[in-house]
N, C-alpha and C. Protein backbone atom coordinates (compact mmCIF):
# COMPACT_ATOMS: atom_id res chain seq x y z
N UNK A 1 -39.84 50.05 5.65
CA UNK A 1 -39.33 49.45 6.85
C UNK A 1 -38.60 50.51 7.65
N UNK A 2 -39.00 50.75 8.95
CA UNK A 2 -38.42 51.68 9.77
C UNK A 2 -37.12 50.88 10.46
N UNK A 3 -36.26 51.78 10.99
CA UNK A 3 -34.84 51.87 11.68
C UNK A 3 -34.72 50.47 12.59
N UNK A 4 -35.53 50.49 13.21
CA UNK A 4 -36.29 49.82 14.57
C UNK A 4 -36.05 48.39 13.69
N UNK A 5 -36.68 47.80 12.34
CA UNK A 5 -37.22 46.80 12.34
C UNK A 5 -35.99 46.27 11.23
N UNK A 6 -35.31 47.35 10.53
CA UNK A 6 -34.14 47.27 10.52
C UNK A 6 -33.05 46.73 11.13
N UNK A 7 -32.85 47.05 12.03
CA UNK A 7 -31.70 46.59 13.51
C UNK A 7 -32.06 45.27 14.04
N UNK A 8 -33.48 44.94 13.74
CA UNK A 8 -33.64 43.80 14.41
C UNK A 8 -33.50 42.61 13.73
N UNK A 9 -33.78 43.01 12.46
CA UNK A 9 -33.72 42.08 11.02
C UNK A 9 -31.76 41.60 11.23
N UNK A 10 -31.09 42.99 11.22
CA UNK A 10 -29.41 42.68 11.34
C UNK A 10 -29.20 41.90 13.03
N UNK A 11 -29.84 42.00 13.72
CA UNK A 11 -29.44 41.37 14.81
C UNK A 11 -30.01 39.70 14.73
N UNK A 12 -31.04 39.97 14.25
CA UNK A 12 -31.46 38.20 13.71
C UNK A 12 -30.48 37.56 13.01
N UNK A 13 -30.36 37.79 11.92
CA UNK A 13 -29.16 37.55 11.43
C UNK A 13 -28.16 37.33 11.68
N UNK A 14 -27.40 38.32 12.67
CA UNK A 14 -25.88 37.92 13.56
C UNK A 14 -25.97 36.79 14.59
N UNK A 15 -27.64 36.54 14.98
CA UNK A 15 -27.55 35.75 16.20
C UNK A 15 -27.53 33.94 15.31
N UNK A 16 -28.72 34.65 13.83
CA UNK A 16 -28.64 32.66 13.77
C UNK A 16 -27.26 32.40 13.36
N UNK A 17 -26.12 33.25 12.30
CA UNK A 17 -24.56 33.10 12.28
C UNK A 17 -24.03 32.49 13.33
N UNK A 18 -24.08 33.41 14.59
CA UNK A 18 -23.07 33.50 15.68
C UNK A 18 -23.77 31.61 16.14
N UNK A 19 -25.25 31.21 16.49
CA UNK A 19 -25.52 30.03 16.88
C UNK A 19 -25.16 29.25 15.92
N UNK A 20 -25.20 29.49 14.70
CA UNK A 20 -24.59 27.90 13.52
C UNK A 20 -23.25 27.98 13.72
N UNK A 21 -22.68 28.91 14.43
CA UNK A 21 -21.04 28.63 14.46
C UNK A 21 -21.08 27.63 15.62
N UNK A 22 -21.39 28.50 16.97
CA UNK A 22 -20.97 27.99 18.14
C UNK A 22 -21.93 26.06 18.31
N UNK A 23 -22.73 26.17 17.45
CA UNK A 23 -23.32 24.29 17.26
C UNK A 23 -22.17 23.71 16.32
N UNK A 24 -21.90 24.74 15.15
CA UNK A 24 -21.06 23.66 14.19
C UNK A 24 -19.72 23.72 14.76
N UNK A 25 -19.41 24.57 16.02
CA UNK A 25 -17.88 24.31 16.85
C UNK A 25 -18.16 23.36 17.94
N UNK A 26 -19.01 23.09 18.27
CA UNK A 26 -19.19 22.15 19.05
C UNK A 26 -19.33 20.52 18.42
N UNK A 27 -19.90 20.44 17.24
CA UNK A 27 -20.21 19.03 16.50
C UNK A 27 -18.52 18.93 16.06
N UNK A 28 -17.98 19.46 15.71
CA UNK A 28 -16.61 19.33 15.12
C UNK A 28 -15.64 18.92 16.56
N UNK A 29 -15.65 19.53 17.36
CA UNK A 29 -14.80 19.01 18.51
C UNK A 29 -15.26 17.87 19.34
N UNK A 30 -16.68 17.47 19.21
CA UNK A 30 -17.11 16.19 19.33
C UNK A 30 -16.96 14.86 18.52
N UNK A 31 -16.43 15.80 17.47
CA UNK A 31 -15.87 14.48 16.37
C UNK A 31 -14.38 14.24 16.45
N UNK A 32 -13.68 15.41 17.15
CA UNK A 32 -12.55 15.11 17.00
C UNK A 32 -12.54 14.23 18.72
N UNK A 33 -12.82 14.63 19.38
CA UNK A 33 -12.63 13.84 20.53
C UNK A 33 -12.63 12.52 20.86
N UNK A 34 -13.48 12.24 20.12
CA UNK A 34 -14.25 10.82 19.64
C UNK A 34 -13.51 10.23 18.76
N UNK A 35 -12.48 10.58 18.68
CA UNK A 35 -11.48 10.15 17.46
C UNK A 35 -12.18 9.94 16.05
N UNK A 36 -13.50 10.03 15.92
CA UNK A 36 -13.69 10.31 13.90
C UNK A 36 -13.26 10.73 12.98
N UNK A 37 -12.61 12.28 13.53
CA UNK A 37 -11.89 13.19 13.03
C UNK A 37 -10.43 13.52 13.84
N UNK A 38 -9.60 14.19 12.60
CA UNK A 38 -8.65 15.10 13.48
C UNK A 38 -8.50 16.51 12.80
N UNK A 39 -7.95 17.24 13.73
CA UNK A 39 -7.86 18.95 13.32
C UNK A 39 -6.98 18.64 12.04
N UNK A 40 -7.45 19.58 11.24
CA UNK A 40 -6.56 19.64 9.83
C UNK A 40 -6.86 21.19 9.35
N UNK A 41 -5.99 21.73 8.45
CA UNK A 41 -6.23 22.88 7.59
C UNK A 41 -7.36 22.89 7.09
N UNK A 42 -8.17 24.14 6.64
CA UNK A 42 -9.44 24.41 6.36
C UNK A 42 -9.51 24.05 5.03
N UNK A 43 -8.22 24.04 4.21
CA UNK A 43 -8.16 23.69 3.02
C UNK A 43 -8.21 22.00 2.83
N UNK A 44 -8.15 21.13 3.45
CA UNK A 44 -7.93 20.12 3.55
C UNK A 44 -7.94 19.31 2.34
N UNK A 45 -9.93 19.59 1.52
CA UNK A 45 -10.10 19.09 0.90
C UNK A 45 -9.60 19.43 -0.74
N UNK A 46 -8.62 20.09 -0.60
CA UNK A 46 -8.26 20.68 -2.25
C UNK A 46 -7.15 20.23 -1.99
N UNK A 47 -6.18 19.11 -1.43
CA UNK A 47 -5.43 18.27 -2.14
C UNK A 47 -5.52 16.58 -2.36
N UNK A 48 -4.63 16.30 -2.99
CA UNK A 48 -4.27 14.96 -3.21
C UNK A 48 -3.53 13.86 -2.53
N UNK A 49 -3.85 12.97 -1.56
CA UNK A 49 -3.11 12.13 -0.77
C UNK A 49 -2.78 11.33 -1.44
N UNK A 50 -1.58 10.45 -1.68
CA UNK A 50 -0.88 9.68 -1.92
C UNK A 50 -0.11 8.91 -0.82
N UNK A 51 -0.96 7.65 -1.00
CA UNK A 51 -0.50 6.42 0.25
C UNK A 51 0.31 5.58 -0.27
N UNK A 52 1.21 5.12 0.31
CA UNK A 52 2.10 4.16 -0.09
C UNK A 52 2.56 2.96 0.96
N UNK A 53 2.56 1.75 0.33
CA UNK A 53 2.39 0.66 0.99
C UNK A 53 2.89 -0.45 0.46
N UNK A 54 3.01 -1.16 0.90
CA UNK A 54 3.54 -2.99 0.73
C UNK A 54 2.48 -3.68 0.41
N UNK A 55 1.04 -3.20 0.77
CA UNK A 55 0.15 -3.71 0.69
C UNK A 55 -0.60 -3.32 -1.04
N UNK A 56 -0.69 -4.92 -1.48
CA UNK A 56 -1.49 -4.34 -2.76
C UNK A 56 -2.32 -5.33 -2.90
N UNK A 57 -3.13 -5.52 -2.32
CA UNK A 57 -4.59 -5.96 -2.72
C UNK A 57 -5.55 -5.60 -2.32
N UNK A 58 -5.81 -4.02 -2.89
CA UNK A 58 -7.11 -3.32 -2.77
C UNK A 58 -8.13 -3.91 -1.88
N UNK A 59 -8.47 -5.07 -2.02
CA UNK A 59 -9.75 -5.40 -1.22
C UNK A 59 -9.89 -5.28 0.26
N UNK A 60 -8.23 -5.52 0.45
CA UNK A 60 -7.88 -5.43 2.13
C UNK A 60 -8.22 -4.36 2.14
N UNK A 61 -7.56 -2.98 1.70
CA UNK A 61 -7.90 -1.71 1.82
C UNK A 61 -8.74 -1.35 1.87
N UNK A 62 -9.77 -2.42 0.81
CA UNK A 62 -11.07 -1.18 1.14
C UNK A 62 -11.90 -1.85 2.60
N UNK A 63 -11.60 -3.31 2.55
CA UNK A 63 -12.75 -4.07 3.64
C UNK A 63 -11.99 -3.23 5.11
N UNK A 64 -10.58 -2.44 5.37
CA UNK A 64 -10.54 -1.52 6.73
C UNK A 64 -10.92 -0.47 6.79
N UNK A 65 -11.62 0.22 5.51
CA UNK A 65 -12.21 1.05 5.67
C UNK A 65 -13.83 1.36 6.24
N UNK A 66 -13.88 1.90 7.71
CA UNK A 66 -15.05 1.41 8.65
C UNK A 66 -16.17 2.57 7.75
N UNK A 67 -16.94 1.40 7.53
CA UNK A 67 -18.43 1.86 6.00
C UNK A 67 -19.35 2.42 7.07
N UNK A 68 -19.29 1.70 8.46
CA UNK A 68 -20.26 2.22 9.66
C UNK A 68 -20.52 3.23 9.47
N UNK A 69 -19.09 4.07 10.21
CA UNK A 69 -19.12 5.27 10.05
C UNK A 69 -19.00 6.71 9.05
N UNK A 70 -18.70 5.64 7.56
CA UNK A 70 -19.59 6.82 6.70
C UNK A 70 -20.56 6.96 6.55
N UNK A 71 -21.81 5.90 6.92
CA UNK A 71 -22.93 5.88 6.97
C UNK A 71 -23.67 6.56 7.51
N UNK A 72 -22.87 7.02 9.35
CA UNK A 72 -23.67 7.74 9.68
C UNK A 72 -23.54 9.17 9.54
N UNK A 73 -22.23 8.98 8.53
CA UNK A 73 -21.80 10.55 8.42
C UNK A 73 -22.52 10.93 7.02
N UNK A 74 -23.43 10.24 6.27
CA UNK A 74 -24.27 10.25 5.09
C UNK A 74 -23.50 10.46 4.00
N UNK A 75 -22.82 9.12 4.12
CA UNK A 75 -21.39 9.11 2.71
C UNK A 75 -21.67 7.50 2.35
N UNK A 76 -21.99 7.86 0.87
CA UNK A 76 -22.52 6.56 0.34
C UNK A 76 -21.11 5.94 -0.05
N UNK A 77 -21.14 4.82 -0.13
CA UNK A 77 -19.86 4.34 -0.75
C UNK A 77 -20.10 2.67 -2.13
N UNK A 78 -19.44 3.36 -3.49
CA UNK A 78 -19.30 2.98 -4.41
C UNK A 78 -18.20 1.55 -4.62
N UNK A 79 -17.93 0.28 -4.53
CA UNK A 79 -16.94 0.02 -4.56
C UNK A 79 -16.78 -0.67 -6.09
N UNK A 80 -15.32 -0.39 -6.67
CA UNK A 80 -14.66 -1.01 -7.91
C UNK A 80 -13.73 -1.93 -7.68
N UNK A 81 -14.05 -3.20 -7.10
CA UNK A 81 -12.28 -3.72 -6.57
C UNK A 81 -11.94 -3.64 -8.03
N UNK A 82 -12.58 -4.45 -8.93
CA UNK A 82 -11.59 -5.09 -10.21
C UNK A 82 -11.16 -4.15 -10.50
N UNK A 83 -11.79 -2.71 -10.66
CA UNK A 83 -11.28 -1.46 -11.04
C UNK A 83 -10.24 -0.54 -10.18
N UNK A 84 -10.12 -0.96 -8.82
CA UNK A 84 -9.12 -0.86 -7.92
C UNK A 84 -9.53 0.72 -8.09
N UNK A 85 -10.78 1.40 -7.37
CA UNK A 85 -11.51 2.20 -7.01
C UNK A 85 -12.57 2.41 -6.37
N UNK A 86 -12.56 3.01 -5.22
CA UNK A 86 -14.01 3.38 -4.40
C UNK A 86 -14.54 5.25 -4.53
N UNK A 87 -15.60 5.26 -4.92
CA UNK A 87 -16.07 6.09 -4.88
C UNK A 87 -17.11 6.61 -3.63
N UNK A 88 -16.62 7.59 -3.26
CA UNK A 88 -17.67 8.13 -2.00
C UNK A 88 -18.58 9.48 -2.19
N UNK A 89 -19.72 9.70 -1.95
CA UNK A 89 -20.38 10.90 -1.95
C UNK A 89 -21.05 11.23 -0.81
N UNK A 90 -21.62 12.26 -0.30
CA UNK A 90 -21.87 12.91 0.62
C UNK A 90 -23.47 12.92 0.26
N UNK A 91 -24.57 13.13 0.96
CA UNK A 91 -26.03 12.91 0.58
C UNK A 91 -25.81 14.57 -0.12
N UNK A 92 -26.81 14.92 -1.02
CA UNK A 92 -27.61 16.35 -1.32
C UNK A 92 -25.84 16.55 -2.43
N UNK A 93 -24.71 15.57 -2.70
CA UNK A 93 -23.73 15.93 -3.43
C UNK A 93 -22.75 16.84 -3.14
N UNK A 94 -22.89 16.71 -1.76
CA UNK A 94 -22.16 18.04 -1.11
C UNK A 94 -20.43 18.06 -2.03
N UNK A 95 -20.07 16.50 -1.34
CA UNK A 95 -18.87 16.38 -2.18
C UNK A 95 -18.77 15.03 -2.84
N UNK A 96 -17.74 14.61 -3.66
CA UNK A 96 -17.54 13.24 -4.27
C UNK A 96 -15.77 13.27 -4.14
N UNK A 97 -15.36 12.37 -3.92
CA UNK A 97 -14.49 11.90 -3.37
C UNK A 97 -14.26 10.26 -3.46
N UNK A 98 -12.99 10.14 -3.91
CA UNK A 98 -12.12 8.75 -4.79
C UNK A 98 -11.05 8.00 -4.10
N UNK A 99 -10.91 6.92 -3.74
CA UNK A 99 -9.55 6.32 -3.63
C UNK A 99 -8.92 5.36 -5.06
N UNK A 100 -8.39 5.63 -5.29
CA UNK A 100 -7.72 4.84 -6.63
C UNK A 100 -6.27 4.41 -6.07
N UNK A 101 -6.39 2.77 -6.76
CA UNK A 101 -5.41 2.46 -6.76
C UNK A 101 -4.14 2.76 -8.01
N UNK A 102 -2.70 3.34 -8.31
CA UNK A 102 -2.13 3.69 -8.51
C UNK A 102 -1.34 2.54 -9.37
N UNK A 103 -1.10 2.14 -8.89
CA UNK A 103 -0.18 0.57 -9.23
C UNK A 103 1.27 0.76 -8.17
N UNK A 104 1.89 -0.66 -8.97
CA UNK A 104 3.00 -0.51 -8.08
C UNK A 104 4.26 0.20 -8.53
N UNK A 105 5.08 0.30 -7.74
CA UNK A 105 6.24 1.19 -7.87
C UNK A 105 7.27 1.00 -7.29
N UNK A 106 8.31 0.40 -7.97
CA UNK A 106 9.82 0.34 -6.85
C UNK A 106 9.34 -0.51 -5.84
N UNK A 107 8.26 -1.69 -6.50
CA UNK A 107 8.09 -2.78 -4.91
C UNK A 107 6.95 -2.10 -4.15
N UNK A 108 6.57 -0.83 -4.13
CA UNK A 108 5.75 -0.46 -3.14
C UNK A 108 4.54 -0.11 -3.79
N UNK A 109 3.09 -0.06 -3.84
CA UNK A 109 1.81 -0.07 -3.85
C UNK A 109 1.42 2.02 -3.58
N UNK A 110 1.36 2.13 -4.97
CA UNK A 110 0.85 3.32 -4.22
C UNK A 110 -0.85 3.42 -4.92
N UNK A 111 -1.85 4.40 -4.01
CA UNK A 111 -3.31 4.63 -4.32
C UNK A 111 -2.98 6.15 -4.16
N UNK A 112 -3.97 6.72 -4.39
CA UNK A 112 -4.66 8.14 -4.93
C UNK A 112 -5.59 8.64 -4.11
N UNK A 113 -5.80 9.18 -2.88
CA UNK A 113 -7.42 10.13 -2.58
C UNK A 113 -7.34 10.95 -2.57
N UNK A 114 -8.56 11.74 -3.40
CA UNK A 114 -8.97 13.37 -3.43
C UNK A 114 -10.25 13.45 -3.72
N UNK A 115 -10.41 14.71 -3.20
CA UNK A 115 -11.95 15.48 -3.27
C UNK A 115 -12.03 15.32 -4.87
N UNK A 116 -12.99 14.74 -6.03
CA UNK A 116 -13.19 15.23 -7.09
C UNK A 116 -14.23 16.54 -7.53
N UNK A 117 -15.49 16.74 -7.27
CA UNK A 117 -16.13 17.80 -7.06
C UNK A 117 -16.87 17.87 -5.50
N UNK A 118 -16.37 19.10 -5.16
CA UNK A 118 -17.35 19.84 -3.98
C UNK A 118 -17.89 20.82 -3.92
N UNK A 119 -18.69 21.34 -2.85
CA UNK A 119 -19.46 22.45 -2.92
C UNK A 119 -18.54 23.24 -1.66
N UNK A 120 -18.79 24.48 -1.89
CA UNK A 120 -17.88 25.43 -1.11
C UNK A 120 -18.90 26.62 -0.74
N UNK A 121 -18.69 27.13 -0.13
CA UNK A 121 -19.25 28.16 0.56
C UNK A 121 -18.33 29.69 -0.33
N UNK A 122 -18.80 30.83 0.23
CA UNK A 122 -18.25 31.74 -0.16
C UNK A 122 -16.73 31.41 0.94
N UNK A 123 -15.84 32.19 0.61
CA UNK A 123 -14.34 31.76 1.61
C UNK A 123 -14.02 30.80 1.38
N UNK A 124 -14.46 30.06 0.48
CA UNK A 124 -13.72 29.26 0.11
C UNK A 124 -14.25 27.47 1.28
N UNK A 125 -14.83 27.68 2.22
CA UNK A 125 -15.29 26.89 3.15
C UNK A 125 -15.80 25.47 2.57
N UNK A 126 -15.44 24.08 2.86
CA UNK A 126 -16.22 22.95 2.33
C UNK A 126 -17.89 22.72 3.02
N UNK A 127 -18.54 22.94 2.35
CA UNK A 127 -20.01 22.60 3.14
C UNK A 127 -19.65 20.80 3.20
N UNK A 128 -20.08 20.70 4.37
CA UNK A 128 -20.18 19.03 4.83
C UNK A 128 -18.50 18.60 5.36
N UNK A 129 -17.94 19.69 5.78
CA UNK A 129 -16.80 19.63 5.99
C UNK A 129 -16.18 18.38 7.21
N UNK A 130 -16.98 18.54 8.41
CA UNK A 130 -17.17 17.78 9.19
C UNK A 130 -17.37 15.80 8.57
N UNK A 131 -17.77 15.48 7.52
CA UNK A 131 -18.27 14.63 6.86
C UNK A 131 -16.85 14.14 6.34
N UNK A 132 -16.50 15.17 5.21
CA UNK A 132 -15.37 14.87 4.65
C UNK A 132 -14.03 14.46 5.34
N UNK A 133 -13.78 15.37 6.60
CA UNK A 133 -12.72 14.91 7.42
C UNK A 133 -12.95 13.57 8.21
N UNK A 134 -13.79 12.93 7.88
CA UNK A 134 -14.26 11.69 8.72
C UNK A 134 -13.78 10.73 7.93
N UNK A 135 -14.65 11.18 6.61
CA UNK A 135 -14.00 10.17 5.39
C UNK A 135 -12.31 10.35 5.37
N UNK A 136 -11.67 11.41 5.12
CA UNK A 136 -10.11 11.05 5.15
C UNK A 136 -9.71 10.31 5.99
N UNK A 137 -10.23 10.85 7.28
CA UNK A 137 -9.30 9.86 8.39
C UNK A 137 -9.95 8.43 8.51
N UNK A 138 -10.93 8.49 7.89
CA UNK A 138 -11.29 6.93 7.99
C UNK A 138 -10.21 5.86 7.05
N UNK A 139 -10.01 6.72 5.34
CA UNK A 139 -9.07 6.63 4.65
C UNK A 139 -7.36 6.13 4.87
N UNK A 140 -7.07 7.28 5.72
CA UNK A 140 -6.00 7.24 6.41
C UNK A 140 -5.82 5.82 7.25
N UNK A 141 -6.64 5.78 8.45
CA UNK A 141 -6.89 4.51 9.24
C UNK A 141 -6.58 3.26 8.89
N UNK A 142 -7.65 2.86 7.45
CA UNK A 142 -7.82 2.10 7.00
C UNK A 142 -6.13 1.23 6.33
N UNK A 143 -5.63 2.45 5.68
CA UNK A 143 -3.52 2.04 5.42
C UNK A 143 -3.21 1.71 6.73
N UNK A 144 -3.13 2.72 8.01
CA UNK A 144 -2.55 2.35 8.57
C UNK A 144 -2.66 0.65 9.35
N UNK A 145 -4.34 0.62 9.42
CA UNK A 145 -4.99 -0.87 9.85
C UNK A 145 -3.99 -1.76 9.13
N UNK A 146 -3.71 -1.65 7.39
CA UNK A 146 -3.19 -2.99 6.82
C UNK A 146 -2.02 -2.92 6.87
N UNK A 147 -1.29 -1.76 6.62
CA UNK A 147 0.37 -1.47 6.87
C UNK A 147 0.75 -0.62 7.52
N UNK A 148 1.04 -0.76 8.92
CA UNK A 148 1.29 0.27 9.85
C UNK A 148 2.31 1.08 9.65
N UNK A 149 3.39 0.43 8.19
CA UNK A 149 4.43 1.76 7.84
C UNK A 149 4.08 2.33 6.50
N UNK A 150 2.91 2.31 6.40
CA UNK A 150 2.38 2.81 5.09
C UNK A 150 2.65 4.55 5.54
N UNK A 151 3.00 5.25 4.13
CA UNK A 151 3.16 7.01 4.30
C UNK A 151 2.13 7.04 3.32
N UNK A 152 2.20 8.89 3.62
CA UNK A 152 1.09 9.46 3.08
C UNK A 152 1.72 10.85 2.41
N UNK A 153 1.40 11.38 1.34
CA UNK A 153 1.87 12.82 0.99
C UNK A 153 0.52 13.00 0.46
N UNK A 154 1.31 14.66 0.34
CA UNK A 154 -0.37 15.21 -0.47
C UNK A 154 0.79 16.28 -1.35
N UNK A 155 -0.58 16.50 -2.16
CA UNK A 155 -0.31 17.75 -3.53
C UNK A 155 -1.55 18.49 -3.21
N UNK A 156 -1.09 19.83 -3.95
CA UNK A 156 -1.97 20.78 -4.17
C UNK A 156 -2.65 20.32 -5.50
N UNK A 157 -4.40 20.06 -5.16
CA UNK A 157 -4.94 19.64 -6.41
C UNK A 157 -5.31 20.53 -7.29
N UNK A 158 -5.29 21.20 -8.58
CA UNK A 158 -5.46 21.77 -9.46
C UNK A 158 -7.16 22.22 -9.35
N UNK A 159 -7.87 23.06 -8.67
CA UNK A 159 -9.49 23.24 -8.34
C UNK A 159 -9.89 25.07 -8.49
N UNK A 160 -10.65 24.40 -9.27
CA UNK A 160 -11.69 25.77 -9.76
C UNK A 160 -11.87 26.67 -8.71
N UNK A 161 -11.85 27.47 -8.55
CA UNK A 161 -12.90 28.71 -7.72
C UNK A 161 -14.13 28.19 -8.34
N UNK A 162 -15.20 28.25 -7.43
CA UNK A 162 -17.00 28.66 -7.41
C UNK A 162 -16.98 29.57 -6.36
N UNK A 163 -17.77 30.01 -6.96
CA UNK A 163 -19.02 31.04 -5.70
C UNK A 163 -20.26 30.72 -5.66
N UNK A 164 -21.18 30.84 -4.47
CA UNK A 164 -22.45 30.20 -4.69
C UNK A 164 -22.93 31.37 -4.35
């Protein structure tokens, strides 16, 4: 392979990068606009939210969580009421992702969401990232829908390095 066909091979390359950015910066600020999403840290999905609420009968929780729109974000959803757990996945397994209910505490209702396994890019990046932040804030929503003074914390979740 000569110089020539070289340079063009590296310029192919920089251009389909540089276009999957500037499409996947555009689908992401169309989601946030649209209120689906909101801006969050890149790390997002490597912690643990912890909701807390007045509200404890799971079923409410899960029936405000809008299924529409994981659907079209290709996030299947698992439900456990008796088990006071929903399970969500992403098509192709990108990620899997849990709400658990916690029990109660001091009067107040607390649940559990976190990423359980995902796929990452090199940098550490969530593939289906766009997906996943839909599902949190749908998550999120869904407390605030049943208890508008419901809080939220997070932890740093305990997660492997991969490289692909």
């Amino acid at each position: 392979m000569g110089a020539l066909e070289v340079i063009l091979v590296v310029l192919g390359i920089v251009a389909f990068v540089v276009f999957g950015t500037i499409v996947s910066s555009k689908k992401s600020k169309k989601l946030r606009e649209s209120g689906k999403t909101v801006a969050r840290a890149n790390n997002f999905h490597r912690y643990i939210y912890y909701f807390t609420t007045s509200v404890g009968d799971f079923s409410a929780i899960s029936a405000a969580i809008d299924v529409n729109l994981l659907r079209t974000m290709k996030i299947s959803v698992k439900l456990d009421i008796p088990g006071g757990r929903i399970v969500f996945q992403m098509r192709r397994r990108l990620f899997v992702a849990a709400l658990q209910r916690e029990g109660p505490r001091d009067e107040v209702y607390v649940y559990s969401f976190g990423f359980l396994n995902c796929k990452e890019s090199v940098g550490g990046w969530l593939e289906g990232d766009d997906s996943a932040n839909a599902l949190l804030t749908a998550v999120e929503r869904a407390f605030m829908h049943v208890d508008p003074y419901a809080t939220v914390e997070s932890a740093q979740a305990a997660f492997k390095e991969r490289f692909f």
